[in-house]
Protein backbone atom coordinates (compact mmCIF):
# COMPACT_ATOMS: atom_id res chain seq x y z
CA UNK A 1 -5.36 41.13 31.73
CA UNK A 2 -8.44 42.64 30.31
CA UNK A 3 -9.37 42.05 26.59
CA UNK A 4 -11.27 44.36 24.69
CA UNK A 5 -13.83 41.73 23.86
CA UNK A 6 -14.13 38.00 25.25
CA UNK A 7 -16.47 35.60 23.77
CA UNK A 8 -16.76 32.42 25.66
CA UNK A 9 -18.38 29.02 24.83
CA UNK A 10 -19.69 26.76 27.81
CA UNK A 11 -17.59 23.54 27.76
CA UNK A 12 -21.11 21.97 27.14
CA UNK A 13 -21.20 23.64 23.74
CA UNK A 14 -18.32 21.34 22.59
CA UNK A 15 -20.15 20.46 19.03
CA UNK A 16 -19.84 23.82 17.18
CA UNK A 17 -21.07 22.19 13.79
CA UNK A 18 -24.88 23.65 13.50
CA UNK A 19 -27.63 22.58 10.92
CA UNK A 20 -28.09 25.86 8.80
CA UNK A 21 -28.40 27.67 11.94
CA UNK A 22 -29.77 31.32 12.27
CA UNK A 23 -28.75 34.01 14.28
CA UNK A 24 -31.65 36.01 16.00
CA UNK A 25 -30.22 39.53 17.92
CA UNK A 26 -32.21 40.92 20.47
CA UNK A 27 -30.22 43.13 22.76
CA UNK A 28 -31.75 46.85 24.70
CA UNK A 29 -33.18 49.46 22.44
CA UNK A 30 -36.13 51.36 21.96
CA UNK A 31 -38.85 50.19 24.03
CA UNK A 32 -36.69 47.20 24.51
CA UNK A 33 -39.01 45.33 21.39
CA UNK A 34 -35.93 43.44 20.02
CA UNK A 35 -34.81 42.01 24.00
CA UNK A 36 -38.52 41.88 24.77
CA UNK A 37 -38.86 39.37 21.45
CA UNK A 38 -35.53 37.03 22.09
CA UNK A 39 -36.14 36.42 25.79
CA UNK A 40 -39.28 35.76 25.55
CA UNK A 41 -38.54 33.10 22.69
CA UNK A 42 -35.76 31.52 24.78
CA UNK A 43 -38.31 31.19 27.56
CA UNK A 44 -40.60 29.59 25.59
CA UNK A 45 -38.53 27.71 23.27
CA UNK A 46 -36.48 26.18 26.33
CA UNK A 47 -33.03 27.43 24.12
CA UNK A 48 -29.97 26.27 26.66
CA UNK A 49 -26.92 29.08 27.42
CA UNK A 50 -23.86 28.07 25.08
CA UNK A 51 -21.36 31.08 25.96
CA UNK A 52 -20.87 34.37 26.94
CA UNK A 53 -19.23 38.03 25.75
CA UNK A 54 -17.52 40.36 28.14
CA UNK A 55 -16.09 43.43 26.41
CA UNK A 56 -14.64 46.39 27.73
CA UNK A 57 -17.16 48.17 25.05
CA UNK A 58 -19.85 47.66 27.45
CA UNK A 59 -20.87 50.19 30.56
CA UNK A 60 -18.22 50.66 32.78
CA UNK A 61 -20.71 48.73 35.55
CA UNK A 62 -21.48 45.78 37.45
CA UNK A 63 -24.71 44.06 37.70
CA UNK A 64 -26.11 43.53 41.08
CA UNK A 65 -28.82 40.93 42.43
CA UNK A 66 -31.25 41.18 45.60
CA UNK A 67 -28.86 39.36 47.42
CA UNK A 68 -26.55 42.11 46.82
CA UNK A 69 -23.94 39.93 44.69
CA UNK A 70 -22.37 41.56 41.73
CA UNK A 71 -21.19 40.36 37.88
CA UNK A 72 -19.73 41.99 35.29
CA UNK A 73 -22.03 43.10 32.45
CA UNK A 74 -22.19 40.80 29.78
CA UNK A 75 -23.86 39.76 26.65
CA UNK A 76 -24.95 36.37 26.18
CA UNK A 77 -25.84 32.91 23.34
CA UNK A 78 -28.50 30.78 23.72
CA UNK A 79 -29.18 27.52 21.64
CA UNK A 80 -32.48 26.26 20.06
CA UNK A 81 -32.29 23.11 18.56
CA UNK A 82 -35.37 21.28 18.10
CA UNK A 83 -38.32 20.27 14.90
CA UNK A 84 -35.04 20.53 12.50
CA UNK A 85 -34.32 24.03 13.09
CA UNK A 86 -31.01 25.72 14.91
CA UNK A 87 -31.47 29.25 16.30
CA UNK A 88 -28.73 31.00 18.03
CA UNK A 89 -29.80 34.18 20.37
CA UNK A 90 -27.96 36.65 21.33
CA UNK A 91 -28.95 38.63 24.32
CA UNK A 92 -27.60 40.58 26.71
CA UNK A 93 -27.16 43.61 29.60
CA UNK A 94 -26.15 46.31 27.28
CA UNK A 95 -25.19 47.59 23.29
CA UNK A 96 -21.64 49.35 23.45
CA UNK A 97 -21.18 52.91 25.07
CA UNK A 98 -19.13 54.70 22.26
CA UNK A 99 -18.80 54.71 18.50
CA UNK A 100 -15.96 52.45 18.00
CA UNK A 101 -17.46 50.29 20.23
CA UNK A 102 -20.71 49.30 18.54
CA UNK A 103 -18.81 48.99 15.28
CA UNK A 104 -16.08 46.31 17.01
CA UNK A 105 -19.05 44.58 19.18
CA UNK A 106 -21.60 44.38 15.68
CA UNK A 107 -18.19 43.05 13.79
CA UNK A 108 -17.36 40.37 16.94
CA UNK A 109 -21.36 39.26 16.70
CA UNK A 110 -20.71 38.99 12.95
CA UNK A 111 -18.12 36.88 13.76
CA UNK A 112 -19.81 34.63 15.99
CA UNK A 113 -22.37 34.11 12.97
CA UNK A 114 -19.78 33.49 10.45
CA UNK A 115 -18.17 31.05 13.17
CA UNK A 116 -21.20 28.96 13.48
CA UNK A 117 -22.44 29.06 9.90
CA UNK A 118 -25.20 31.16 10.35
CA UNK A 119 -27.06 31.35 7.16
CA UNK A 120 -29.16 34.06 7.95
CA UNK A 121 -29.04 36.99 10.80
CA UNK A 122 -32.46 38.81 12.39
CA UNK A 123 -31.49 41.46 14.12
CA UNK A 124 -34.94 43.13 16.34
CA UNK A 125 -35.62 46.64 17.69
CA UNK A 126 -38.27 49.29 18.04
CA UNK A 127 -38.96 51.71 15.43
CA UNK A 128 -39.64 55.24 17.60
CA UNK A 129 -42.23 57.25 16.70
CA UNK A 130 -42.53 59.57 19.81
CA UNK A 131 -46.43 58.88 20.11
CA UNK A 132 -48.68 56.08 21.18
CA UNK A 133 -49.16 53.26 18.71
CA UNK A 134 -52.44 51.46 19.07
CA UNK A 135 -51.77 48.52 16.03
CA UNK A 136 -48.10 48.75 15.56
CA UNK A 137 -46.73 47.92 12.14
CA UNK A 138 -43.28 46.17 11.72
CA UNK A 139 -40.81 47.82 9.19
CA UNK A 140 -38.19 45.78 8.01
CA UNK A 141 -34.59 46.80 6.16
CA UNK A 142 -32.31 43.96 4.84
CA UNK A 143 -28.37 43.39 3.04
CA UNK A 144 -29.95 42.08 0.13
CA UNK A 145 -32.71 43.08 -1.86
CA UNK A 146 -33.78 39.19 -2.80
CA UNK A 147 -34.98 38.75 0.66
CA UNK A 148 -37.74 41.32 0.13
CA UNK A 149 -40.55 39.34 -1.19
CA UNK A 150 -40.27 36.84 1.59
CA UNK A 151 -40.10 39.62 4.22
CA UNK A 152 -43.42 41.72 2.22
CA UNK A 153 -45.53 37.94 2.31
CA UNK A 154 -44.96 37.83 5.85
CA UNK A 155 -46.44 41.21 6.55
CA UNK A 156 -42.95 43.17 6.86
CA UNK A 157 -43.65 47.24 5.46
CA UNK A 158 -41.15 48.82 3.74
CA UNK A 159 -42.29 52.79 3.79
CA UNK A 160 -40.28 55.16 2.21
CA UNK A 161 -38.28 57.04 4.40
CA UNK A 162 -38.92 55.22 7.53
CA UNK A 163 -36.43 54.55 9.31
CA UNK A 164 -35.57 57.93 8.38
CA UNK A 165 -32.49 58.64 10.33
CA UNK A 166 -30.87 54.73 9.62
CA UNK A 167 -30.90 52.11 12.13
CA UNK A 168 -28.73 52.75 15.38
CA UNK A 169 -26.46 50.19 16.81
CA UNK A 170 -26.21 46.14 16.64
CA UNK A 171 -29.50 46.17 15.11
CA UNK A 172 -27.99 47.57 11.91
CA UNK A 173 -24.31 47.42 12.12
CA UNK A 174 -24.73 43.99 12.18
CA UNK A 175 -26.76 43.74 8.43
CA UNK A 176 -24.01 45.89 6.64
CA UNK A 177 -21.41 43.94 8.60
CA UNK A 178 -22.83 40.75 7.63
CA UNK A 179 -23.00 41.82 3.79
CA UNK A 180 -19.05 41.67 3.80
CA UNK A 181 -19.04 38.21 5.43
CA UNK A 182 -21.52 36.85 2.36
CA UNK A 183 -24.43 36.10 5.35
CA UNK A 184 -27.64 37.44 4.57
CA UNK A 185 -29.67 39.54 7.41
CA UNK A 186 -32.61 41.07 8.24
CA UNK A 187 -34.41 43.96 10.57
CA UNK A 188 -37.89 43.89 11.86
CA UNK A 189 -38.48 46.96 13.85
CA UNK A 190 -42.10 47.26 16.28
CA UNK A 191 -43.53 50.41 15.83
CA UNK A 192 -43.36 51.96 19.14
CA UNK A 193 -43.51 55.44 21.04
CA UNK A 194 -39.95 54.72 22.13
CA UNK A 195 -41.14 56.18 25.87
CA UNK A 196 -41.96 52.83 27.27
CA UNK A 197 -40.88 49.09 27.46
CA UNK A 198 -43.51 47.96 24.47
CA UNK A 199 -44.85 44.50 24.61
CA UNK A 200 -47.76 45.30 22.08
CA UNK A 201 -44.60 46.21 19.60
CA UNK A 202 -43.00 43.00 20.45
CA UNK A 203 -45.52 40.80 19.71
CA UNK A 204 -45.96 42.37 16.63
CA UNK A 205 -42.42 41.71 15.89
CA UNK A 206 -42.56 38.15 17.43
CA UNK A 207 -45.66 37.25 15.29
CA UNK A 208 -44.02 38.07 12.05
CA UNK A 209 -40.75 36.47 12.99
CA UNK A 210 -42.63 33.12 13.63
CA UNK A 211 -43.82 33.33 10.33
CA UNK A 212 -39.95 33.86 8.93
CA UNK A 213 -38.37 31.12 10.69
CA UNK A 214 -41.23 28.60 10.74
CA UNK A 215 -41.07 28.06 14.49
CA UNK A 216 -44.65 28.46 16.30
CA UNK A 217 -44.22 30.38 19.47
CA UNK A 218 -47.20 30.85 21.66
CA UNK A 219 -47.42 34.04 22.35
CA UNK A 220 -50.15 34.09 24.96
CA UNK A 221 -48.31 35.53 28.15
CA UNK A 222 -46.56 38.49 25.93
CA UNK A 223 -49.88 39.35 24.45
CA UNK A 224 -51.28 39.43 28.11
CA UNK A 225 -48.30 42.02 29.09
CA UNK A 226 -49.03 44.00 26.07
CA UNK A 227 -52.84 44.11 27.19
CA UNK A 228 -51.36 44.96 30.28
CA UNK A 229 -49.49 47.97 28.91
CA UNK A 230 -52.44 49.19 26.76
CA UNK A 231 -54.48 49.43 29.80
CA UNK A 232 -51.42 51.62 31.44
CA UNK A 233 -51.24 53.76 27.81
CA UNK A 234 -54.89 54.18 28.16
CA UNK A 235 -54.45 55.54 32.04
CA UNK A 236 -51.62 57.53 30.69
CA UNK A 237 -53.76 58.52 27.57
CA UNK A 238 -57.14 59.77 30.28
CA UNK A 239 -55.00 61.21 32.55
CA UNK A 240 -53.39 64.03 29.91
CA UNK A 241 -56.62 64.42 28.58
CA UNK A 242 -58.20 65.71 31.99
CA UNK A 243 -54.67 67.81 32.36
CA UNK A 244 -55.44 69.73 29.32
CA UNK A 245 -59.05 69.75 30.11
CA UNK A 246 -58.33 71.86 33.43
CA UNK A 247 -55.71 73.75 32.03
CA UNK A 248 -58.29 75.07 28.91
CA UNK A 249 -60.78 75.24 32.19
CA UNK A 250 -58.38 77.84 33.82
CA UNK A 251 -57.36 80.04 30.90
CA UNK A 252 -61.12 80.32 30.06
């Protein structure tokens, strides 16, 4: 029988009991910035899988590899333990396909947190602008207005009116969620053009996150894939320049 949502711990993860652990989200959105961020830390930071969530909230899908073998999409928890700090990630295929769902998957997530004894929640994500970002800023939001100071001395901008239209899924369901459960949380959202996987946005956002959580993460291979993209942005850039150029060349 098929639950609405099933988290699993690895029998490895036996010792639940966490040293004021945080919780860092970083599943798909805009230009993938927040996924982009938590992979890349669990890469570098060596974090170890501790369990995963199947839901039926998710894509009605299967993943499938080169080989051709298939898996049900899933989100998952990774474990960083190491220079005194504990930081769970949570990663994964998808966010929910319907309403209700993002609302029950953001409230199992809080769970998880409130589980583990999560003292504080980061939640990642792009901030779309719909146009190319050369230096992209990182906005933040948070459940608790204390934690703004903090946030402002590590470089987070709070503009007025931006996010204008609120913050869409886990990324912040999961800070008025958290409110209720007495954990606080946070937002940082890379400014991006939302038409493109963004690594220059994510290691904005990774940059300023290291700073939060006091945990140096070299950042050298995601600022070569953002130099990457820039040179792709600049193609992209040239290439509707000399498109308008001919088209101004055939009306005149």
């Amino acid at each position: 029988m098929i639950e609405d949502i099933t988290i699993r711990y690895f029998d490895s993860f036996k010792e639940k009991t966490l040293v004021d652990p945080i919780l860092i989200e970083g599943l798909p959105g805009i230009g993938q910035v927040g996924k982009l961020v938590a992979e890349y830390m669990i890469h570098m930071l060596g974090a170890e899988k501790i369990g995963e969530l199947h839901s039926i909230y998710l894509p009605p899908q299967v993943i499938l590899d080169e080989s051709g073998f298939v898996r049900l999409a899933r989100n998952e928890l990774f474990l960083y333990q190491g220079d005194g700090k504990n930081i769970v990630f949570l990663v994964g295929d998808h966010q929910s396909t319907s309403n209700e769902g993002h609302y029950l998957l953001a409230d199992a997530y809080c769970e998880i947190a409130e589980e583990l004894k999560v003292k504080r929640i980061y939640t990642l994500g792009g901030f779309g602008v719909g146009h190319l970002v050369n230096e992209p800023r990182v906005l933040g939001a948070m459940n608790r207005a204390e934690l703004r100071p903090d946030l402002e001395a590590a470089g987070v901008r709070f503009d007025r009116d931006e996010p204008g239209g609120g913050i869409i899924g886990a990324a912040g369901l999961m800070l008025g969620l958290s409110a209720g459960r007495g954990i606080d949380a946070v937002c940082l959202m890379g400014e991006t053009s939302g038409y493109l996987v963004d690594p220059m946005a994510a290691a904005s956002v990774l940059a300023t996150l290291s700073k939060l959580i006091e945990v140096p993460v070299d950042p050298t291979r995601l600022n070569e894939r953002a130099s990457e993209m820039e040179k792709v942005i600049e193609g992209l850039v040239e290439g509707e320049k000399l498109q308008k150029d001919e088209e101004l060349s055939y009306i005149g």
